[in-house]
PDB file of N, CA and C in Angstrom:
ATOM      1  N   UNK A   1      -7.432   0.003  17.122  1.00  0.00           N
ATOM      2  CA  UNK A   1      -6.350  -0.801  16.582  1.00  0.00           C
ATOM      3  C   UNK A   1      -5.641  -1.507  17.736  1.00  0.00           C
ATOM      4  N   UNK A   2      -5.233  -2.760  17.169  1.00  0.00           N
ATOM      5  CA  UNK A   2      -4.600  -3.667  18.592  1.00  0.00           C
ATOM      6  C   UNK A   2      -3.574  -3.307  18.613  1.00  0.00           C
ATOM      7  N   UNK A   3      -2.397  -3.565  19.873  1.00  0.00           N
ATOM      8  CA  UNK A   3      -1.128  -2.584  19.842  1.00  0.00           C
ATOM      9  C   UNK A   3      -0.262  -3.865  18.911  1.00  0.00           C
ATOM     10  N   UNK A   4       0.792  -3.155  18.193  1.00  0.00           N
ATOM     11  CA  UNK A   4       1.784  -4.055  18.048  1.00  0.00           C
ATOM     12  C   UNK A   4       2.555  -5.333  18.838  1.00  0.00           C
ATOM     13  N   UNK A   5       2.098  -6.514  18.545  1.00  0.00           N
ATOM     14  CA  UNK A   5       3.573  -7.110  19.768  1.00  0.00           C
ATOM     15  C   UNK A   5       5.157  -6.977  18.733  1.00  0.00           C
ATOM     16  N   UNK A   6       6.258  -7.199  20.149  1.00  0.00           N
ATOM     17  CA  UNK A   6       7.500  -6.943  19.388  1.00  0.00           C
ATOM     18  C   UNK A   6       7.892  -7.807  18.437  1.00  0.00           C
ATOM     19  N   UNK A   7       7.160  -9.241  18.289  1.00  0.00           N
ATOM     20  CA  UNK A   7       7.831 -10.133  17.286  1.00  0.00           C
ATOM     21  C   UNK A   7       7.184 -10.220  15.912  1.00  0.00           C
ATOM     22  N   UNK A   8       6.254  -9.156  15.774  1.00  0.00           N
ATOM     23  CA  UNK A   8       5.229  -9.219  14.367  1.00  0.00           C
ATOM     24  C   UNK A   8       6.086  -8.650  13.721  1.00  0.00           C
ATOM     25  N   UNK A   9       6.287  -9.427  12.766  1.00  0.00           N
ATOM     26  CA  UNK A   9       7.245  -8.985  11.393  1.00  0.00           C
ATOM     27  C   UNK A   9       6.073  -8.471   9.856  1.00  0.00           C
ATOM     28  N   UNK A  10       7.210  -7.358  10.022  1.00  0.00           N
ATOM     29  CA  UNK A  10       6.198  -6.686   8.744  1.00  0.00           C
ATOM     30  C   UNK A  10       6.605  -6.318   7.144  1.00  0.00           C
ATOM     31  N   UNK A  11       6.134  -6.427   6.210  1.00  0.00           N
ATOM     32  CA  UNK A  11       6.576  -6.589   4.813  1.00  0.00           C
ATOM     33  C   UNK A  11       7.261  -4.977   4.735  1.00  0.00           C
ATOM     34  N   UNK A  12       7.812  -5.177   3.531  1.00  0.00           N
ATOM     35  CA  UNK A  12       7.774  -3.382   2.814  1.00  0.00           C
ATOM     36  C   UNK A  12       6.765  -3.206   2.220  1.00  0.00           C
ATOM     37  N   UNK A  13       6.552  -1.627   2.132  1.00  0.00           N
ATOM     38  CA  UNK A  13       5.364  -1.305   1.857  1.00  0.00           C
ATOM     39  C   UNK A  13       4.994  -1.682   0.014  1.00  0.00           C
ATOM     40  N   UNK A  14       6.272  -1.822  -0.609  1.00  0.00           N
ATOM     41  CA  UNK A  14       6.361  -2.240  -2.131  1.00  0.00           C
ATOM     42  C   UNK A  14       7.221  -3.101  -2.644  1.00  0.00           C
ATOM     43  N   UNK A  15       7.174  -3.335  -3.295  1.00  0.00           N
ATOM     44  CA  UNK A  15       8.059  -4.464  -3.987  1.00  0.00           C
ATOM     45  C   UNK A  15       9.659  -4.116  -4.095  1.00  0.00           C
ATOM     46  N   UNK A  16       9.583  -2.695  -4.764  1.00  0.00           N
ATOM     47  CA  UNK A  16      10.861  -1.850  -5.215  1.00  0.00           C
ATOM     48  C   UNK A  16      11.225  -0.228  -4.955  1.00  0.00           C
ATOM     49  N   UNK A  17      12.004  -0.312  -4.187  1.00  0.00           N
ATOM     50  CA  UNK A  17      11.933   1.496  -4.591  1.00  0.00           C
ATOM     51  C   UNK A  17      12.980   1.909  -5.831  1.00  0.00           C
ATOM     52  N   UNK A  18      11.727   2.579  -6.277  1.00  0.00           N
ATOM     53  CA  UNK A  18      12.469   3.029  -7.753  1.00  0.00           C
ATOM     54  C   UNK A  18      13.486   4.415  -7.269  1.00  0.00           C
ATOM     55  N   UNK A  19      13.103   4.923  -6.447  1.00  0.00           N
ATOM     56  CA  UNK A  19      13.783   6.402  -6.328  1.00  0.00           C
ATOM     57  C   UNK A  19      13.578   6.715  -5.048  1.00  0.00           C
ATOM     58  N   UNK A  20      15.096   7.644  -4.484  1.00  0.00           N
ATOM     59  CA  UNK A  20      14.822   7.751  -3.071  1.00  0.00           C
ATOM     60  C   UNK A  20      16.177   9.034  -2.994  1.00  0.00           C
ATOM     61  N   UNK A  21      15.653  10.258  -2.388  1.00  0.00           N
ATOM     62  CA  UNK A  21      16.217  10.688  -1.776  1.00  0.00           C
ATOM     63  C   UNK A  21      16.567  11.520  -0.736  1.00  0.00           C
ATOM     64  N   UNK A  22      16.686  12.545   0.007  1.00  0.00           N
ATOM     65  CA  UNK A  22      16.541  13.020   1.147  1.00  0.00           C
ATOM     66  C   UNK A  22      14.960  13.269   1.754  1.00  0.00           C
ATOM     67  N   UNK A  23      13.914  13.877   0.576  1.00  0.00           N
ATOM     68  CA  UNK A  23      12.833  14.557   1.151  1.00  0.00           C
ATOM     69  C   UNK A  23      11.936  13.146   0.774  1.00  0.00           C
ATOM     70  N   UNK A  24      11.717  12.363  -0.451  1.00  0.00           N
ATOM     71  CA  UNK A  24      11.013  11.090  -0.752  1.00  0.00           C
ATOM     72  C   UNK A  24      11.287  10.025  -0.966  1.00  0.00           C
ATOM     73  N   UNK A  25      10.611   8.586  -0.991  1.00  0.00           N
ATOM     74  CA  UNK A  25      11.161   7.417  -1.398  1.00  0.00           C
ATOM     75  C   UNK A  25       9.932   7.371  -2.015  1.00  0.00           C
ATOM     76  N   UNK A  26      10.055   6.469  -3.062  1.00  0.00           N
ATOM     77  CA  UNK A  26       9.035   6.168  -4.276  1.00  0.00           C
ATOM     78  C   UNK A  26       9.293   4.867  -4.310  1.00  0.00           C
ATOM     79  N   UNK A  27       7.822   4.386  -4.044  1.00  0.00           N
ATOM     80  CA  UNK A  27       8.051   2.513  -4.277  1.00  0.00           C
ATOM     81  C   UNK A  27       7.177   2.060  -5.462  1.00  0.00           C
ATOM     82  N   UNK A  28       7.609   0.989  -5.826  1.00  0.00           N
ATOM     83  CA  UNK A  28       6.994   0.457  -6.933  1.00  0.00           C
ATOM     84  C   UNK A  28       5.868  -0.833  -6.777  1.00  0.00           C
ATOM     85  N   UNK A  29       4.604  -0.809  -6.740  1.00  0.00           N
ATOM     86  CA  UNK A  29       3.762  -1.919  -6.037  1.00  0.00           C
ATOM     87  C   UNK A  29       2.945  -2.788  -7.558  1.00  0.00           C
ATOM     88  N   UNK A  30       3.242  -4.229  -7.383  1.00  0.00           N
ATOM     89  CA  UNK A  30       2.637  -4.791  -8.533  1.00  0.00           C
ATOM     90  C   UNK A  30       1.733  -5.770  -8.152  1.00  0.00           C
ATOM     91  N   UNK A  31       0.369  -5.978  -7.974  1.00  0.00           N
ATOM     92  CA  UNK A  31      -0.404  -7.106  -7.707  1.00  0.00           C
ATOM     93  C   UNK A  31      -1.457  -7.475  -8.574  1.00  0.00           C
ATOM     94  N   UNK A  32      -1.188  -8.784  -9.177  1.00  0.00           N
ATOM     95  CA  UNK A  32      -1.773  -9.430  -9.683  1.00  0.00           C
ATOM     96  C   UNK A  32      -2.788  -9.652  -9.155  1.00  0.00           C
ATOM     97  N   UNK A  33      -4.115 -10.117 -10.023  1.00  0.00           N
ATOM     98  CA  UNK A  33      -5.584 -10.457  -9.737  1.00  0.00           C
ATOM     99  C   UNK A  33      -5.267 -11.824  -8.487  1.00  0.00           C
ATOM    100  N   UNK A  34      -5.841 -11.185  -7.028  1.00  0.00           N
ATOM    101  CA  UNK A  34      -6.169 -12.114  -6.456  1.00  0.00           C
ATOM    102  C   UNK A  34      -4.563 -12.203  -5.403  1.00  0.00           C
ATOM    103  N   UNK A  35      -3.636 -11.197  -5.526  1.00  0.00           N
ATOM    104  CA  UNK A  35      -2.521 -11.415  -4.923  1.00  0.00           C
ATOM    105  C   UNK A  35      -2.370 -10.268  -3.745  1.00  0.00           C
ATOM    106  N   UNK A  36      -1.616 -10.778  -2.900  1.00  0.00           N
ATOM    107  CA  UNK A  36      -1.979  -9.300  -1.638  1.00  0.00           C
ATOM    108  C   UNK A  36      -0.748  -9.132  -1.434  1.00  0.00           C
ATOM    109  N   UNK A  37      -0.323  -7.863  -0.418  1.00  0.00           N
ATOM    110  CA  UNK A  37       0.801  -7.030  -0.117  1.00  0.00           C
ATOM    111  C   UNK A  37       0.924  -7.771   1.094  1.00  0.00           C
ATOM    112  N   UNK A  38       2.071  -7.827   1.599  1.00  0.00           N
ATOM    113  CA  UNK A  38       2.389  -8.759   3.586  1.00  0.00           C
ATOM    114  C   UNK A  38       1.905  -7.543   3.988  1.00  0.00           C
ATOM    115  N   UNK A  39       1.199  -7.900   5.181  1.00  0.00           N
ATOM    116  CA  UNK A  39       1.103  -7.120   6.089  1.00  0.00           C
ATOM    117  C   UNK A  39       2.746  -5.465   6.856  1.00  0.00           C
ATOM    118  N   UNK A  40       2.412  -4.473   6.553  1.00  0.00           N
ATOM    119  CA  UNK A  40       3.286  -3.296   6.622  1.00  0.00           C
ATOM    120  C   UNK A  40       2.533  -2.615   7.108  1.00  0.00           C
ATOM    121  N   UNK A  41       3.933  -0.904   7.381  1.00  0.00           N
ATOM    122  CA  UNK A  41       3.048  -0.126   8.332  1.00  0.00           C
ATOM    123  C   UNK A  41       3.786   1.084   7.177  1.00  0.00           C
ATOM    124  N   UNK A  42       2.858   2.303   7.522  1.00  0.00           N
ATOM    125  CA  UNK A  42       3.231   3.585   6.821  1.00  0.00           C
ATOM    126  C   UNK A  42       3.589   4.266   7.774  1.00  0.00           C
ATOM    127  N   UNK A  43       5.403   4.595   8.182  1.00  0.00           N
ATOM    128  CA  UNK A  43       5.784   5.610   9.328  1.00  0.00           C
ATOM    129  C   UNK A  43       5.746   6.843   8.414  1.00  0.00           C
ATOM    130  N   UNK A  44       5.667   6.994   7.077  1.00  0.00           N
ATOM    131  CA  UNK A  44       5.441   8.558   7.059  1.00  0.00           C
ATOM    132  C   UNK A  44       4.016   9.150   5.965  1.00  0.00           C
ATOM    133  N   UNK A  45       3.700  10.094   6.041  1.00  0.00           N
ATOM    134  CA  UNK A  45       2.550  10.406   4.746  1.00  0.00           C
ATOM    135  C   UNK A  45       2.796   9.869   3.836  1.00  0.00           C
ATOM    136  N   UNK A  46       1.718   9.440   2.689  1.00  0.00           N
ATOM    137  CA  UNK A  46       2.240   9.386   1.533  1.00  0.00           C
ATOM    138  C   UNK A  46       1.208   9.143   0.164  1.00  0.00           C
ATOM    139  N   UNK A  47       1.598   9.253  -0.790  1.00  0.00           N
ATOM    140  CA  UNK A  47       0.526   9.574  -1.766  1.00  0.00           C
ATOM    141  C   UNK A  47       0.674   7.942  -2.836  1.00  0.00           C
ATOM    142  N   UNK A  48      -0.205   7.823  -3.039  1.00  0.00           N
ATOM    143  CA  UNK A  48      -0.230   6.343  -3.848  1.00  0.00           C
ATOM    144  C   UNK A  48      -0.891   7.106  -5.497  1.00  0.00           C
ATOM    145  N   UNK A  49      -0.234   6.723  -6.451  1.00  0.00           N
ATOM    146  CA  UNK A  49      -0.657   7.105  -8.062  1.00  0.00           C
ATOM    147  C   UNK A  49      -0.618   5.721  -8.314  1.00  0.00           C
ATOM    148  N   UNK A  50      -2.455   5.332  -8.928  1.00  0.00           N
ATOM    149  CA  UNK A  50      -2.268   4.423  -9.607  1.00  0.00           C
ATOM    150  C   UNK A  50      -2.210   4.455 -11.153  1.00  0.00           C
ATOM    151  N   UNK A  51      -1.013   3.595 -11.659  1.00  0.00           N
ATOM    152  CA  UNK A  51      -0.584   3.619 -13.416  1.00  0.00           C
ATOM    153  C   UNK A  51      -1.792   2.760 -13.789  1.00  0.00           C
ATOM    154  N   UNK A  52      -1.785   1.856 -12.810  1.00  0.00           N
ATOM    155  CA  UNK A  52      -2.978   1.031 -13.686  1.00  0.00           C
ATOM    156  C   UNK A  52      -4.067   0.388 -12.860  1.00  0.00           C
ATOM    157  N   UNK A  53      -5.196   0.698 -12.636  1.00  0.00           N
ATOM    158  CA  UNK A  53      -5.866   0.475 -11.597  1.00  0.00           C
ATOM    159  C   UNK A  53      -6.271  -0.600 -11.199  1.00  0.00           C
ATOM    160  N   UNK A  54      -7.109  -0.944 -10.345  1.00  0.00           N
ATOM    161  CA  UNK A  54      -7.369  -2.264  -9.960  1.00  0.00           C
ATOM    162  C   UNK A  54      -8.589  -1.951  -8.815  1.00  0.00           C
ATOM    163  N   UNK A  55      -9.910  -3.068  -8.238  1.00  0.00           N
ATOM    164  CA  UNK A  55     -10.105  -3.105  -7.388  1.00  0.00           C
ATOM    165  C   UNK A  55      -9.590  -3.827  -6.174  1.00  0.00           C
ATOM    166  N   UNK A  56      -9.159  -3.156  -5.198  1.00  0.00           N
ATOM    167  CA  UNK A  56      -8.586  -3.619  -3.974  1.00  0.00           C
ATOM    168  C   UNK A  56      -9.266  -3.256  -2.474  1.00  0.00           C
ATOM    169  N   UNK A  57      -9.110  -4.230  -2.295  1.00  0.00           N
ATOM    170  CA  UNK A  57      -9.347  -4.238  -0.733  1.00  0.00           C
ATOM    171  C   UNK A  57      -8.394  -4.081   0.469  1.00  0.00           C
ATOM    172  N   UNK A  58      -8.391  -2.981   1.958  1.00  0.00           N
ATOM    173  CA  UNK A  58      -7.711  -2.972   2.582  1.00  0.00           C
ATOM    174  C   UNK A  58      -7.860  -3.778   3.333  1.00  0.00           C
ATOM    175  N   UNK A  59      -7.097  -4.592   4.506  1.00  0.00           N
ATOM    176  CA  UNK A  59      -7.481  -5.429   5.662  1.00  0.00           C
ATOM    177  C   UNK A  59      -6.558  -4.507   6.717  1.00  0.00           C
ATOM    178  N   UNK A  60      -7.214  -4.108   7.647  1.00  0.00           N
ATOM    179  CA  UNK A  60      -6.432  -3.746   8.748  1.00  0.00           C
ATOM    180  C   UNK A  60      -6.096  -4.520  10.096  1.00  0.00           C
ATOM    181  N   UNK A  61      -4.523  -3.990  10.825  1.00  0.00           N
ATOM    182  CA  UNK A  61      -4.463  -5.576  11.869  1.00  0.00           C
ATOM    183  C   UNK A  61      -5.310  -5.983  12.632  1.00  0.00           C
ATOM    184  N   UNK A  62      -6.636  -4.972  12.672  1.00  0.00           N
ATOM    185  CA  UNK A  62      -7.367  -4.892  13.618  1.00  0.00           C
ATOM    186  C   UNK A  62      -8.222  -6.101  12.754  1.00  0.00           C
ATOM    187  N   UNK A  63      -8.276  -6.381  11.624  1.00  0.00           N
ATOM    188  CA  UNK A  63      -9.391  -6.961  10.806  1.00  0.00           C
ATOM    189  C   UNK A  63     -10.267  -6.193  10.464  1.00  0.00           C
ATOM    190  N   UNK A  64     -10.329  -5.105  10.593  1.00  0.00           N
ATOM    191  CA  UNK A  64     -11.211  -4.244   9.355  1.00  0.00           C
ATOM    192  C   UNK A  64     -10.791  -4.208   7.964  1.00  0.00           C
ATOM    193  N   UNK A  65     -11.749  -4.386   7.217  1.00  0.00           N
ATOM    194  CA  UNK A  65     -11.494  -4.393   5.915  1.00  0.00           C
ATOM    195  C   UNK A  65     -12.192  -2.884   5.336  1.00  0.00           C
ATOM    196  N   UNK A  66     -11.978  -2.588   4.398  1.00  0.00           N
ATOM    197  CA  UNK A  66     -11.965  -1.536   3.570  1.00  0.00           C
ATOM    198  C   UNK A  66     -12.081  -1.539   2.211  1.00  0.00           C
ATOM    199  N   UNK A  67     -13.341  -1.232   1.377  1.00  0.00           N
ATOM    200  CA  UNK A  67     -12.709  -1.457  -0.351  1.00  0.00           C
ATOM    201  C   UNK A  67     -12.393  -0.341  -0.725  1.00  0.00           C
ATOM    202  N   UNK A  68     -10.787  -0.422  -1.695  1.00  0.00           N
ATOM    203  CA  UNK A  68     -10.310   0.715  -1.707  1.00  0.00           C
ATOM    204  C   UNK A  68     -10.140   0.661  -3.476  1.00  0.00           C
ATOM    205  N   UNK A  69     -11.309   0.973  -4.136  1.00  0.00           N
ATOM    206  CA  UNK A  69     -11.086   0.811  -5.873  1.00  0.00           C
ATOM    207  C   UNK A  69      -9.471   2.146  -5.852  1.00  0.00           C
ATOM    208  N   UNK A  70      -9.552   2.013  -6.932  1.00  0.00           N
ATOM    209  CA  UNK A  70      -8.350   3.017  -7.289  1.00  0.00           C
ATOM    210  C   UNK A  70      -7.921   2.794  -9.097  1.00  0.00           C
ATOM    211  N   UNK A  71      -8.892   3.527  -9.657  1.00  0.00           N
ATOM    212  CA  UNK A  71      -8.918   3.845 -11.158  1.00  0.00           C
ATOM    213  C   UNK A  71      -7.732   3.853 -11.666  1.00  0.00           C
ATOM    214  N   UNK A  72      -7.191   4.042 -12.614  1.00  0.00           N
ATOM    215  CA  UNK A  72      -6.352   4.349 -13.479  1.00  0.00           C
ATOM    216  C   UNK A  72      -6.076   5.631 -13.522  1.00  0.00           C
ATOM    217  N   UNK A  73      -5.139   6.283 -13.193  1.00  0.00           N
ATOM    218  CA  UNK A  73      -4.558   7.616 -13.433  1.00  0.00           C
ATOM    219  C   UNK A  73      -4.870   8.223 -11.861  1.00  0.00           C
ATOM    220  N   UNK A  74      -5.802   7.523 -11.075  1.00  0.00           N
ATOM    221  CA  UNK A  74      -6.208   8.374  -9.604  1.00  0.00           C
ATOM    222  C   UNK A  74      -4.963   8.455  -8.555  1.00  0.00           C
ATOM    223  N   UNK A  75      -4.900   9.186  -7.642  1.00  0.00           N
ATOM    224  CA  UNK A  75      -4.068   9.959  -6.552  1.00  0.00           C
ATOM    225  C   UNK A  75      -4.530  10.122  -5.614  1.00  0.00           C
ATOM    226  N   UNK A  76      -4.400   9.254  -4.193  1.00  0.00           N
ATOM    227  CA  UNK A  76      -4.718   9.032  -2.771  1.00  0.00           C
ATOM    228  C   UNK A  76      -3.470   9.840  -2.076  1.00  0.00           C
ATOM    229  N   UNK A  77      -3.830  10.527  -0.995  1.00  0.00           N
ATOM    230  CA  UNK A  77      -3.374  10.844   0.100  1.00  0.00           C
ATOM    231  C   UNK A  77      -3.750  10.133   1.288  1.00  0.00           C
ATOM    232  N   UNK A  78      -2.579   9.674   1.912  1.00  0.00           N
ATOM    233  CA  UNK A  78      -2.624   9.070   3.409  1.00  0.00           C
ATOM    234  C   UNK A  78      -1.802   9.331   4.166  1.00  0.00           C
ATOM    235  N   UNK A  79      -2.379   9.285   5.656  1.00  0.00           N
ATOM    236  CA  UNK A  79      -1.350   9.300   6.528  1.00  0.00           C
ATOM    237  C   UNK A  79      -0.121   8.567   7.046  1.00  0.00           C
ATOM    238  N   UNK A  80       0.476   8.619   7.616  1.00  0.00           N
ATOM    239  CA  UNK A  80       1.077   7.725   8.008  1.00  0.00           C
ATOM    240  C   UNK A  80       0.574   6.692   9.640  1.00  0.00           C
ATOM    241  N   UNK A  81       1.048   5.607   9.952  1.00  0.00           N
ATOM    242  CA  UNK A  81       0.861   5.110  11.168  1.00  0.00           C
ATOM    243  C   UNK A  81       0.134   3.981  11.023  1.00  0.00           C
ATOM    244  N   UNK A  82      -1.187   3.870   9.414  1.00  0.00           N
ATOM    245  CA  UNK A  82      -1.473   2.569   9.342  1.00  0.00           C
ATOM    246  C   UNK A  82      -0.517   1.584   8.947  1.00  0.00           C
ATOM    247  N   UNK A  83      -1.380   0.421   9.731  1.00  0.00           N
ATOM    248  CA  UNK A  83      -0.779  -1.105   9.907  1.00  0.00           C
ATOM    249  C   UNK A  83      -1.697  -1.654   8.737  1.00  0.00           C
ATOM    250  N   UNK A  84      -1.599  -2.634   7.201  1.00  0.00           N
ATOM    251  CA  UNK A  84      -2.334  -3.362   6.780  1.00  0.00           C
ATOM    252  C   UNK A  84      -2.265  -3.690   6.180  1.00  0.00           C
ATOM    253  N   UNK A  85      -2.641  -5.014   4.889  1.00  0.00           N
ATOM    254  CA  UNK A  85      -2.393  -5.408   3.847  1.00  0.00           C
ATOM    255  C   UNK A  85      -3.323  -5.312   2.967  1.00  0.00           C
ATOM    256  N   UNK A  86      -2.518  -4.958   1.588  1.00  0.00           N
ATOM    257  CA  UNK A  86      -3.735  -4.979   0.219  1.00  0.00           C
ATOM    258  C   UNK A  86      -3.771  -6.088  -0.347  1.00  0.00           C
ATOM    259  N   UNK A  87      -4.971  -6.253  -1.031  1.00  0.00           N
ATOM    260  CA  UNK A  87      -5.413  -7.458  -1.542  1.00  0.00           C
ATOM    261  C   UNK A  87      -6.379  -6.843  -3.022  1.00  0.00           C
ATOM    262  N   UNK A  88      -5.305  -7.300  -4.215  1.00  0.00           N
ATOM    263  CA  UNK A  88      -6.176  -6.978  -5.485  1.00  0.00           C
ATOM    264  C   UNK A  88      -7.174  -8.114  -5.472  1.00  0.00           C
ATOM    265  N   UNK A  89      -8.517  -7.473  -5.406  1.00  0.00           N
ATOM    266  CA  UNK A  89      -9.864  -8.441  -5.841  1.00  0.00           C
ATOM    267  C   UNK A  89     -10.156  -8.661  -7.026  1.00  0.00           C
ATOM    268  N   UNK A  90      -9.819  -7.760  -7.979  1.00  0.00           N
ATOM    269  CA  UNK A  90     -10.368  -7.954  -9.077  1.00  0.00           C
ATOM    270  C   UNK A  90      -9.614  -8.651 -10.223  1.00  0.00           C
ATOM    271  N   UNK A  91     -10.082  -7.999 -10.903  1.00  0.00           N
ATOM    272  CA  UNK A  91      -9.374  -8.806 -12.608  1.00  0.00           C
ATOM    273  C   UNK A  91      -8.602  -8.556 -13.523  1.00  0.00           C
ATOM    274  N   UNK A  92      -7.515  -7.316 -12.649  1.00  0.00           N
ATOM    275  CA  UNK A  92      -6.929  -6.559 -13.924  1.00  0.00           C
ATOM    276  C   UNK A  92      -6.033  -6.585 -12.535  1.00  0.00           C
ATOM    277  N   UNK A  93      -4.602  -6.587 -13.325  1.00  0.00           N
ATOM    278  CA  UNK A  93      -3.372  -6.553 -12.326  1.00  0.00           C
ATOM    279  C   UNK A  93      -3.366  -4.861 -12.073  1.00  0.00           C
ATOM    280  N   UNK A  94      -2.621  -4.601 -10.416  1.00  0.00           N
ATOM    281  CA  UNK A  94      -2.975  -3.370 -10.587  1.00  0.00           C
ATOM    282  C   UNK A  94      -1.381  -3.097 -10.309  1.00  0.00           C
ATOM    283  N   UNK A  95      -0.972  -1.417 -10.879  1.00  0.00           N
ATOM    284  CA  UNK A  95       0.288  -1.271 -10.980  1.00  0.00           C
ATOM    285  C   UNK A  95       0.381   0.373 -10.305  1.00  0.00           C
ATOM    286  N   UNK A  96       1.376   0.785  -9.331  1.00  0.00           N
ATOM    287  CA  UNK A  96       1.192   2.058  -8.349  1.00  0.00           C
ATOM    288  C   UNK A  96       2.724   2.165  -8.255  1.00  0.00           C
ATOM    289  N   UNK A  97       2.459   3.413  -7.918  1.00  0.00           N
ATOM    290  CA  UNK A  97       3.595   4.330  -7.591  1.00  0.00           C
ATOM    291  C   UNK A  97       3.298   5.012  -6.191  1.00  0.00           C
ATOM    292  N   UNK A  98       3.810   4.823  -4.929  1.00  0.00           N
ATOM    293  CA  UNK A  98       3.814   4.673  -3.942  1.00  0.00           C
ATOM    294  C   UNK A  98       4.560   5.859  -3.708  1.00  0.00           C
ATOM    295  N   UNK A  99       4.868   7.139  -3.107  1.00  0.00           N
ATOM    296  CA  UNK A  99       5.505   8.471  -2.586  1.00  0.00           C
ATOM    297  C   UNK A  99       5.099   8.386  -1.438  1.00  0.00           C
ATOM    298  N   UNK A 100       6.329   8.362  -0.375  1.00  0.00           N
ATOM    299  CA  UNK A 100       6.620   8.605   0.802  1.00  0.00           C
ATOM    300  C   UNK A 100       7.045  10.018   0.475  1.00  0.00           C
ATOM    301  N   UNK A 101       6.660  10.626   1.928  1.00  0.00           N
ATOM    302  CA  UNK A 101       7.056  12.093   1.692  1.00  0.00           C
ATOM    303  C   UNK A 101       7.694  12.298   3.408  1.00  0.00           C
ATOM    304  N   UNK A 102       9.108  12.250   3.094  1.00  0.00           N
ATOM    305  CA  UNK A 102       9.815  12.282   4.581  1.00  0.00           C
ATOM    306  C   UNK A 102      10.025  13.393   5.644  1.00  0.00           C
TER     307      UNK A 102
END
């Protein structure tokens, strides 16, 4: 991974946080067919539930890409520290619930 420079500005990781308090923040992520997330970073673990799935693709800053399907009703664990943006490929808007775990 390339290092950060100091002037790269980076999105939030979701659109909304629905809920937040001492131990989690819960974000709310909505992308339409063909729409991507800004480029963000994950400073802590966190678990992604998708409500409604979608195929997506990761891009990392490095330019690696990644296809990351994610069904309907499925539950990812990740770390924290990646840098990258999602990009729904497919044809069905996809809708997630995002848990940071602080």
């Amino acid at each position: 991974m390339t290092e950060l420079s100091a002037d790269l500005e980076l999105g939030p990781v979701g659109q909304e946080i629905v809920y937040e308090n001492d131990r989690v923040r819960v974000w709310h992520i909505r992308l339409e067919p063909g729409e991507r997330q800004p480029l963000h970073r994950h400073d802590h673990p966190y678990l992604v539930v998708a409500v409604q799935g979608a195929k997506n693709v990761v891009q990392t800053i490095d330019g690696t890409t990644i296809d990351a399907d994610e069904p309907t009703g499925g539950v990812v664990y990740r770390d924290p520290g990646a840098v990258h943006m999602l990009t729904n490929v497919g044809d069905t808007t996809y809708l997630a619930r995002l848990v940071e775990l602080k």
